[in-house]
Protein backbone atom coordinates (compact mmCIF):
# COMPACT_ATOMS: atom_id res chain seq x y z
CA UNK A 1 -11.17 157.74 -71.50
CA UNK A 2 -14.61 155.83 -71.55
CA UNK A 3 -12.82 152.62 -70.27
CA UNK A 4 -12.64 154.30 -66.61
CA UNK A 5 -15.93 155.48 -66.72
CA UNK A 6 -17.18 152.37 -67.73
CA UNK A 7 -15.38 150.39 -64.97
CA UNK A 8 -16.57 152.52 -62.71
CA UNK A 9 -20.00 152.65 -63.77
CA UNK A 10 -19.96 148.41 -63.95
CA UNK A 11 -18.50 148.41 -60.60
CA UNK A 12 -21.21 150.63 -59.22
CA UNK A 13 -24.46 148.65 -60.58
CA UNK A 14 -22.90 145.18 -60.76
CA UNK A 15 -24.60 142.58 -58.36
CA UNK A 16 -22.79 139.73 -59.70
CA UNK A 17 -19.18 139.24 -60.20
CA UNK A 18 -17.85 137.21 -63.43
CA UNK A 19 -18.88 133.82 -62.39
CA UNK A 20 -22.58 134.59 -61.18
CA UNK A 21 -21.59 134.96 -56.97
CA UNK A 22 -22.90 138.18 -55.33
CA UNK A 23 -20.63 140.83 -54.46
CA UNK A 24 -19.37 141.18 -51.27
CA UNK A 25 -21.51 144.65 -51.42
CA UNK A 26 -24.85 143.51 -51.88
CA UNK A 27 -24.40 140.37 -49.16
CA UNK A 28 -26.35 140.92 -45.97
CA UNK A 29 -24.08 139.55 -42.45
CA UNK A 30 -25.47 137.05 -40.99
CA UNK A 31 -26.01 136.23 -37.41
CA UNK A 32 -24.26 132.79 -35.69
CA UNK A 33 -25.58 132.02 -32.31
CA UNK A 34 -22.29 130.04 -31.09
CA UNK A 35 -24.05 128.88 -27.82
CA UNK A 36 -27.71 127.56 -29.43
CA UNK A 37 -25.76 123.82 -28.75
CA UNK A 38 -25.03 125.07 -24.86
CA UNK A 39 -27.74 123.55 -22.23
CA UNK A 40 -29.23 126.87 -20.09
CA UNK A 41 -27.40 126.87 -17.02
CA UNK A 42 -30.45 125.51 -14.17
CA UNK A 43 -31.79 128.43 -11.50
CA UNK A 44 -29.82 129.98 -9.22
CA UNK A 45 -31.84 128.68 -6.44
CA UNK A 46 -30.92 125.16 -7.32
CA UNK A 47 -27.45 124.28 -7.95
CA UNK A 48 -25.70 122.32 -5.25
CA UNK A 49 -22.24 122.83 -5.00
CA UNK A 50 -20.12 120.86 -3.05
CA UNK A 51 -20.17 117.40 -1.37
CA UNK A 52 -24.07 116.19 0.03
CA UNK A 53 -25.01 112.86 1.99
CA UNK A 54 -27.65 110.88 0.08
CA UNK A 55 -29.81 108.66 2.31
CA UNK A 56 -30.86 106.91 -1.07
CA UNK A 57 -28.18 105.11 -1.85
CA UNK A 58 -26.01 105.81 1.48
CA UNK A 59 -23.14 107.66 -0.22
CA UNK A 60 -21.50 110.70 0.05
CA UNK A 61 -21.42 113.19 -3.23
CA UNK A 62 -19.88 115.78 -4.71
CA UNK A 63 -21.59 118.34 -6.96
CA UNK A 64 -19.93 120.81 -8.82
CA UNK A 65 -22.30 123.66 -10.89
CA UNK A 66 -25.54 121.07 -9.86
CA UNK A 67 -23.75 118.14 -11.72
CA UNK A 68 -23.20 114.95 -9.82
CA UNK A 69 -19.30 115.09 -10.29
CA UNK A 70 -17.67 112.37 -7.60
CA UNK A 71 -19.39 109.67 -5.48
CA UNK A 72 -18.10 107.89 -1.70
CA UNK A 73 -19.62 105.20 -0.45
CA UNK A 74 -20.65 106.25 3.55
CA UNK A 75 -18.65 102.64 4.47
CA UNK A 76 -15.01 102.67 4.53
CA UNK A 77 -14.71 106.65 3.61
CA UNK A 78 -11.96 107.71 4.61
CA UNK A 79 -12.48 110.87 6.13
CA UNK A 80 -13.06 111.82 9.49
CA UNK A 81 -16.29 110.51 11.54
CA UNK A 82 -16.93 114.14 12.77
CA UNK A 83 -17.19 115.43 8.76
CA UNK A 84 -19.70 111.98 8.09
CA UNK A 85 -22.17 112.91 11.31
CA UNK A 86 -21.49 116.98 10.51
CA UNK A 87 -22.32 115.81 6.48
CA UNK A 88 -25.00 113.62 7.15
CA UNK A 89 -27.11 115.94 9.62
CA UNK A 90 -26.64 119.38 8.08
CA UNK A 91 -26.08 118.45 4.01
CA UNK A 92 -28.46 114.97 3.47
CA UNK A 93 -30.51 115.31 0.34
């Protein structure tokens, strides 16, 4: 009859387990940031999205989320010369 109570009593004031690791009981969680490796995204106000002329280097661009995602050069693209003179005066950076 002492062996349950004994059990019981070990299990209740035990901090260690057999081979000297802490019981899951007496472990505190612990909190993983998943996203500390994850740039902050830039300000709203400055993301460019979508395709800009740049009088730099005289090429057309594409920016997706305010990355510099495709480049054209302004010679021999192929789209229309309305969408180059439209680009060009209303999206130049």
């Amino acid at each position: 009859m002492k062996s349950y109570s004994m059990t019981y009593g070990y299990a209740a004031y035990a901090k260690k387990d057999w081979r000297g690791n802490e019981l899951a009981s007496e472990r505190k969680p612990v909190q993983i940031d998943l996203f500390d490796h994850i740039d902050p995204p830039a300000p709203a106000g400055q993301v460019l999205n979508g395709m800009y002329y740049e009088k730099a280097t005289d090429k057309f661009v594409s920016f997706v989320l305010g990355r510099r995602h495709y480049e054209e050069p302004a010679r021999g693209c192929p789209h229309d010369k309305e969408w180059q003179q439209r680009l060009k005066r209303e999206r130049s950076i």
